[in-house]
Protein backbone atom coordinates (compact mmCIF):
# COMPACT_ATOMS: atom_id res chain seq x y z
CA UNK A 1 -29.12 151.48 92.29
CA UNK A 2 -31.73 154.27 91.45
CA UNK A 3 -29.64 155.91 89.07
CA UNK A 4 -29.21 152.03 87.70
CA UNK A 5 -32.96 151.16 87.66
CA UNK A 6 -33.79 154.62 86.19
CA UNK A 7 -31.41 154.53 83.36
CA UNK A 8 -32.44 150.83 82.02
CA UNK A 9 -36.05 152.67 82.40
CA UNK A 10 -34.82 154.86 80.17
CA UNK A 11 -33.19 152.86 77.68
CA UNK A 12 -36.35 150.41 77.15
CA UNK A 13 -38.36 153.47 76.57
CA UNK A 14 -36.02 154.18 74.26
CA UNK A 15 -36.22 150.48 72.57
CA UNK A 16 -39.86 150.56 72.62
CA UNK A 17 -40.08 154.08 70.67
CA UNK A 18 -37.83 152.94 68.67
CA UNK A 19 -38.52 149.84 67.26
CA UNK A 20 -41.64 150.68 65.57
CA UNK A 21 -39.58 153.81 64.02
CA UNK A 22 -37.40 151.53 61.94
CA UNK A 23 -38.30 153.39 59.05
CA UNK A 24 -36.79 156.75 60.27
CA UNK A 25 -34.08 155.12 61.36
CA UNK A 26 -31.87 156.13 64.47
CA UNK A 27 -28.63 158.55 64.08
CA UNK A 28 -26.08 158.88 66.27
CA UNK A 29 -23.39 161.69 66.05
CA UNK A 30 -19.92 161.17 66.97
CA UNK A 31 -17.14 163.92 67.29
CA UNK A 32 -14.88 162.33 64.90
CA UNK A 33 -17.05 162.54 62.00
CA UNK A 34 -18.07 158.85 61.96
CA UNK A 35 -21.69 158.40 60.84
CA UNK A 36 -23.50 155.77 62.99
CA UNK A 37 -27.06 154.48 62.02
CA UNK A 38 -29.12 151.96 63.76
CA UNK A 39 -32.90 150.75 61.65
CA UNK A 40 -31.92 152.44 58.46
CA UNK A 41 -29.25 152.33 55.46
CA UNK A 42 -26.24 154.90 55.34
CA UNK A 43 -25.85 156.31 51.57
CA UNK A 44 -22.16 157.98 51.39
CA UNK A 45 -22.55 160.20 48.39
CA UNK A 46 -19.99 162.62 50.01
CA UNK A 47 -16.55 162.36 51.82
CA UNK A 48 -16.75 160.79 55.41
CA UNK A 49 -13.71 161.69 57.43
CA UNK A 50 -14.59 159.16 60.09
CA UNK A 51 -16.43 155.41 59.76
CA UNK A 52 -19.85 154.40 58.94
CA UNK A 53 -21.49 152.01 60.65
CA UNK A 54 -25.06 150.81 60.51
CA UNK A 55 -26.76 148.28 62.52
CA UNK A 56 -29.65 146.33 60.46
CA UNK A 57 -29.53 148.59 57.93
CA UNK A 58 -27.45 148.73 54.27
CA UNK A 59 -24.31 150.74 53.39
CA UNK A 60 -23.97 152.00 50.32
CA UNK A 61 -20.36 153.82 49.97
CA UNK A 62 -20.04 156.28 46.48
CA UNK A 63 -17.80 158.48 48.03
CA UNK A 64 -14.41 157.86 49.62
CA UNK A 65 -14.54 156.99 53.42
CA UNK A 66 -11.12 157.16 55.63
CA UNK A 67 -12.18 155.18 58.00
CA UNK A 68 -14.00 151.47 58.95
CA UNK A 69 -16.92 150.37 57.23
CA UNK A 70 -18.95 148.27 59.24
CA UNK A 71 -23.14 146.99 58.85
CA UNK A 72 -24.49 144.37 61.48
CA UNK A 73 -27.12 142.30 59.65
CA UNK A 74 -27.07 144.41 56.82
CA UNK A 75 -25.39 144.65 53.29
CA UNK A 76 -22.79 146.54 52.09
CA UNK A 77 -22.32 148.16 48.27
CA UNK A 78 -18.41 149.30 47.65
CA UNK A 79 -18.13 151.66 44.19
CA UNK A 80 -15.63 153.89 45.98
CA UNK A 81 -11.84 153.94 47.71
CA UNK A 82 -12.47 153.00 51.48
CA UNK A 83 -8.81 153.79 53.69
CA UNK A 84 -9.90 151.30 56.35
CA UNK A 85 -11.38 147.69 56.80
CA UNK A 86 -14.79 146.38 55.62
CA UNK A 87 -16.53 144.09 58.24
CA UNK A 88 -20.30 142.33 57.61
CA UNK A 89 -21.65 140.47 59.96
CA UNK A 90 -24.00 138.63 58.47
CA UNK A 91 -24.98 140.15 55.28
CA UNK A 92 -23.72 140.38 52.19
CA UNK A 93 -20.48 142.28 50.65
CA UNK A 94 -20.54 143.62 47.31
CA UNK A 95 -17.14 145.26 45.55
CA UNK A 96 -18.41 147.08 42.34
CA UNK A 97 -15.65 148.26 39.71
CA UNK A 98 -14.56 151.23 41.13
CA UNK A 99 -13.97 149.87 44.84
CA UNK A 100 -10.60 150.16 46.41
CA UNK A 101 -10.08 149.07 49.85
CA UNK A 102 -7.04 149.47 52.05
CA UNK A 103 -7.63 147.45 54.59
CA UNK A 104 -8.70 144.23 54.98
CA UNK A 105 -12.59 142.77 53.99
CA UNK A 106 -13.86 140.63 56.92
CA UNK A 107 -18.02 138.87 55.36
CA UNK A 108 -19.95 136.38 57.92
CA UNK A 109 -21.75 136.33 54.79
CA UNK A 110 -21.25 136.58 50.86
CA UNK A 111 -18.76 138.18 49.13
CA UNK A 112 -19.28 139.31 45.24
CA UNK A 113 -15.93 141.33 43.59
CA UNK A 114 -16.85 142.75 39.93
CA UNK A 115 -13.88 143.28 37.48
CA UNK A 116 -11.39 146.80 38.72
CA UNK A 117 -12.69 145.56 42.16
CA UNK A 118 -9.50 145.91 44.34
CA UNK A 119 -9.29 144.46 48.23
CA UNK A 120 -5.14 145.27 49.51
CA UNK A 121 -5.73 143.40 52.76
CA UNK A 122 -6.76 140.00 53.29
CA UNK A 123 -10.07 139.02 52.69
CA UNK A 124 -11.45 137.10 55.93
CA UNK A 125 -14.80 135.09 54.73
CA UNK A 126 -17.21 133.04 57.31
CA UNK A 127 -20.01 131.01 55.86
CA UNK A 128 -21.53 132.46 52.63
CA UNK A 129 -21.77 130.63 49.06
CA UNK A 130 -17.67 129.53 49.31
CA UNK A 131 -17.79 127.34 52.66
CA UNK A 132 -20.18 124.44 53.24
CA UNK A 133 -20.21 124.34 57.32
CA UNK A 134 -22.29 121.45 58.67
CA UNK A 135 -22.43 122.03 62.50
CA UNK A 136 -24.88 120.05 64.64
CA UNK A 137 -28.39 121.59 66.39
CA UNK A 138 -26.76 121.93 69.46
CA UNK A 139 -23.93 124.28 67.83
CA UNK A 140 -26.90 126.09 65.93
CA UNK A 141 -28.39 127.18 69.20
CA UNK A 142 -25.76 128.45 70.58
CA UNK A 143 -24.61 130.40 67.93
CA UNK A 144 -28.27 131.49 67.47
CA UNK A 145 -28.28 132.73 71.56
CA UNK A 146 -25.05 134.49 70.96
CA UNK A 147 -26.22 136.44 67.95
CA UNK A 148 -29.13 137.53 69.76
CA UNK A 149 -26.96 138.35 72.50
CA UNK A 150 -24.57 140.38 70.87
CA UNK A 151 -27.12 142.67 69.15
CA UNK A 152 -28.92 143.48 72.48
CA UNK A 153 -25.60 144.50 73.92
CA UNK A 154 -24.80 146.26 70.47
CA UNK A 155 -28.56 148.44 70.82
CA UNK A 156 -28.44 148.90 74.59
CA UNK A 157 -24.56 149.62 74.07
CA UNK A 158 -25.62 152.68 72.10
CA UNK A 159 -28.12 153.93 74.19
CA UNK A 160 -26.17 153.99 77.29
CA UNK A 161 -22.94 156.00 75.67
CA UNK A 162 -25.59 158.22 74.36
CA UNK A 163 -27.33 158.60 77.07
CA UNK A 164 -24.48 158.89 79.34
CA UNK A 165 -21.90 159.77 77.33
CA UNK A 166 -19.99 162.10 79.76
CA UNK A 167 -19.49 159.27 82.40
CA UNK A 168 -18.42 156.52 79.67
CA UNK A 169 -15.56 159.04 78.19
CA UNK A 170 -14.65 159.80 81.39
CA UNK A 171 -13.90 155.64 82.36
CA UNK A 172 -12.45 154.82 78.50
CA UNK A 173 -9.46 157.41 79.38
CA UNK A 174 -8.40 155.10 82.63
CA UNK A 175 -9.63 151.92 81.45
CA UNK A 176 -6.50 150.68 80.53
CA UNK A 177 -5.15 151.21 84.02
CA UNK A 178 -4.90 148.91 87.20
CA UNK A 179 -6.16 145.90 84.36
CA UNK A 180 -4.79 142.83 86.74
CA UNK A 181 -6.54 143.81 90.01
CA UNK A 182 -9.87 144.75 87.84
CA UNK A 183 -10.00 141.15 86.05
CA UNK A 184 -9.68 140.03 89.69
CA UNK A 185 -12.10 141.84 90.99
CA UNK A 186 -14.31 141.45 88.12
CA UNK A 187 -13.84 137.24 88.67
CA UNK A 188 -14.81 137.53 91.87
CA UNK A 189 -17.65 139.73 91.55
CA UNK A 190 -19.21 137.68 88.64
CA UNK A 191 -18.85 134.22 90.60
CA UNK A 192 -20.66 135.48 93.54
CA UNK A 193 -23.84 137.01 90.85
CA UNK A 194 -23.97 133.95 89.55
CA UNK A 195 -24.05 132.25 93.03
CA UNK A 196 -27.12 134.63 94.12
CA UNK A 197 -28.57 134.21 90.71
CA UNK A 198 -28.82 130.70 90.83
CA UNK A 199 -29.88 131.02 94.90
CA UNK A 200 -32.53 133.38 93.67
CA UNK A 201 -33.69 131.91 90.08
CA UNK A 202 -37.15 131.22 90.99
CA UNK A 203 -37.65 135.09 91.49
CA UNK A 204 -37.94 137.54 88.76
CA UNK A 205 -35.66 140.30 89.77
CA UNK A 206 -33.14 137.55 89.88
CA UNK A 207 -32.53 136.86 86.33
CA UNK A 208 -33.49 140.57 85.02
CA UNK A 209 -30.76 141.82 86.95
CA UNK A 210 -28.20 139.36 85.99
CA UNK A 211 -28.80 140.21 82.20
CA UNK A 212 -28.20 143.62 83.20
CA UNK A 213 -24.74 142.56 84.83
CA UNK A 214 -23.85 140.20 81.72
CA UNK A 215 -25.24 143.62 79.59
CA UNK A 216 -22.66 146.03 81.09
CA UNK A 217 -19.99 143.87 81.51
CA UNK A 218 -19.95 142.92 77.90
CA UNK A 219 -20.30 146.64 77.22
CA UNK A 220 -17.47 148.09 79.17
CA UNK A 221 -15.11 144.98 78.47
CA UNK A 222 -16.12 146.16 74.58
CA UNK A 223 -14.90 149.45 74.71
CA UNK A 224 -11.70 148.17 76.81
CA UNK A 225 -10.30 146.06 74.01
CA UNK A 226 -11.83 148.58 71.18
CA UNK A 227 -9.17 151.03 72.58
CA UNK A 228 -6.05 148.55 72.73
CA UNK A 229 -7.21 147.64 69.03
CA UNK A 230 -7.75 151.19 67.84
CA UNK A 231 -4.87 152.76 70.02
CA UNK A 232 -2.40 151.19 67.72
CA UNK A 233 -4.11 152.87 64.57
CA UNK A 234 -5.25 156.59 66.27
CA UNK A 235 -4.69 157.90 69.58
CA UNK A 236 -8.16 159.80 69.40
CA UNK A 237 -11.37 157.54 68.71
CA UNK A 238 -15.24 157.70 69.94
CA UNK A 239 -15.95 155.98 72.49
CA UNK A 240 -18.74 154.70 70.16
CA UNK A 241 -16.01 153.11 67.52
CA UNK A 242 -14.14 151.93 70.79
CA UNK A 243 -17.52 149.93 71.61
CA UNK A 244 -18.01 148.73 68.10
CA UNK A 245 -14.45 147.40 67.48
CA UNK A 246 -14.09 145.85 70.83
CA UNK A 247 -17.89 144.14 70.48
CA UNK A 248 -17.02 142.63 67.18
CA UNK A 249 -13.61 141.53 68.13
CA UNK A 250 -15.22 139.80 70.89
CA UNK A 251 -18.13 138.51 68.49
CA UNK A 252 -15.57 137.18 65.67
CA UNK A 253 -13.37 134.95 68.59
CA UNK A 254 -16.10 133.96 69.94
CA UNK A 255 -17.22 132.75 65.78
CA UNK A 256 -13.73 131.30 65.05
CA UNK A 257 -14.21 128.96 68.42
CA UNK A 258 -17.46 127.71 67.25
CA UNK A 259 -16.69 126.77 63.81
CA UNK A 260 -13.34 125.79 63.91
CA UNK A 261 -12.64 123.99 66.93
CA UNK A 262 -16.26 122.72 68.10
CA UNK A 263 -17.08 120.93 64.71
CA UNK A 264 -13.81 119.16 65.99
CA UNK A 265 -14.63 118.30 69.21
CA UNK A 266 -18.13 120.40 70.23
CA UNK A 267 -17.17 119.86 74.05
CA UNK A 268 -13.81 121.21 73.81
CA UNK A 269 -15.50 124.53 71.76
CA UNK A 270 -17.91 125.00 74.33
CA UNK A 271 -15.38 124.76 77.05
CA UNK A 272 -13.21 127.57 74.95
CA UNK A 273 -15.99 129.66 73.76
CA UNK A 274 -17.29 129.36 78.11
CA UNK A 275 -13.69 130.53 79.00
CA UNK A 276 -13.45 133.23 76.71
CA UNK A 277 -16.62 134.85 77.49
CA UNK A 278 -16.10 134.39 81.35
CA UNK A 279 -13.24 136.45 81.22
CA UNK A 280 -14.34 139.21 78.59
CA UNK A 281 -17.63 139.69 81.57
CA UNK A 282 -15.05 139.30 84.59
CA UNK A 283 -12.98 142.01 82.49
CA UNK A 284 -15.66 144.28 82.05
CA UNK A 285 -17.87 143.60 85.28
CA UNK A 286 -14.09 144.18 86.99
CA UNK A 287 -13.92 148.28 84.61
CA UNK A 288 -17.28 148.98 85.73
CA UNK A 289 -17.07 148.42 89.56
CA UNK A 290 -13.45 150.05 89.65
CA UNK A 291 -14.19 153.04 87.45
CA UNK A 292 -17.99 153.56 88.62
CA UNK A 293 -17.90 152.62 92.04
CA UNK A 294 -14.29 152.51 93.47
CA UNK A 295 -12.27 155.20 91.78
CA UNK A 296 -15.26 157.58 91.71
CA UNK A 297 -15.19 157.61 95.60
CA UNK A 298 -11.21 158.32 96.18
């Protein structure tokens, strides 16, 4: 629990140093070459070996890229050949002449192609100028509350593999192992914090430390399915890319649930999109007991 408290002490430091900083930007290093930015726009002017990623910032690829090119509330500008996919989440995608990509191009956004512009994959396209969505309040909120959700667990997600990088690489190479009795676990574990949160609401500790269990259990359940989804491409990836993939796989269900089945039948989308994410946190709350706690003690 110290280690807990002092690490999350840590981290908002971190948030609260940072944050102010967004000019500068923040960098994060990975050993496979990918270029990671959080607060500031990635220019490729040279050969990346790895993937770019940004987190509200811009991408601006000139230079070939071999693999993912992803920006969280940001644009991204294409003039070059890109070997992997091209995700925005929520900003806009622009293909000048001279862009190639590979893979497929996945916009919760706009997407602008110029002539020579070349996509091989699919192109996957969420809201933007070419859909007209009309969802009511209610559906607005909640996607609202998700967003915000899913960038804290993107920011904090970064700090704590940073921070603690050693003990995260250590659980992604047995996450994969003993998955049954660790969703189990993980159910059981989650339904008795939400019992004592909701026994202990009116408190404050109460609620801070079930966002912290809802935080890590989105965070290890991330990097769980970022490795069955990346496995099948490369047997060596970050543990940061693991993170990423698995956060926005998680992120884009969740997206297809709440604008394709709940402007059917709301009730029936919130019941899905509840599901899903109770399983993803039993999942990942069920990792981070057995690798942390369990395993760590045989």
């Amino acid at each position: 629990m110290k280690k807990l408290v002092s690490l999350l002490a840590i981290i908002a430091v971190l948030m609260l140093n940072t944050l102010p900083a967004a000019g500068q930007g923040v960098f994060i290093s990975s050993e496979n070459g990918d270029k990671i930015s959080i607060f500031d726009d990635v220019d490729v002017k040279d050969p990346v070996n790895g993937n770019v990623v940004t987190v509200l910032g811009d991408i601006s690829v000139d230079s070939r890229v071999s693999g993912q090119v992803i920006a969280v509330f940001g644009d991204v500008t294409v003039d070059s050949q890109i070997s992997g996919q091209v995700v925005t989440l929520f900003g806009n995608t622009i293909l000048n002449k001279n862009a190639i990509v590979n893979g497929d191009v996945i916009t919760i956004g706009s997407l602008s192609k110029t002539g020579g512009a070349r996509v091989l994959g699919h192109e996957v396209r969420i809201l933007g100028e070419s859909m007209n969505l009309d969802i009511g309040a209610l559906l607005y909120f909640r996607l609202a509350i998700m967003i915000l959700f899913t960038l804290a667990v993107l920011i904090v997600g970064l700090l704590i593999l940073t921070i603690a990088r050693e003990q995260y690489t250590s659980m992604s190479k047995s996450i994969e192992r003993n998955t049954g009795r660790k969703l189990i676990l993980g159910i059981l574990s989650l339904l008795a914090a939400t019992i004592l949160f909701l026994l202990l609401l009116v408190t404050l500790i109460a609620p801070v430390m079930y966002i912290v269990v809802l935080l890590l259990s989105t965070i290890t359940a991330s990097m769980y399915l970022g490795r069955l989804i990346l496995k099948k491409f490369s047997t060596s990836n970050s543990i940061y890319m693991e993170f990423i993939t698995g956060l926005i796989s998680i992120t884009l269900v969740k997206l297809l649930i709440i604008f394709l089945v709940a402007q059917q039948d709301p009730l029936l989308g919130f019941g899905l999109t509840g599901a899903f994410g109770f399983l993803v946190l039993s999942m990942g709350l069920g990792i981070h007991i057995e690798e942390r706690y369990i395993s760590s003690k045989k």
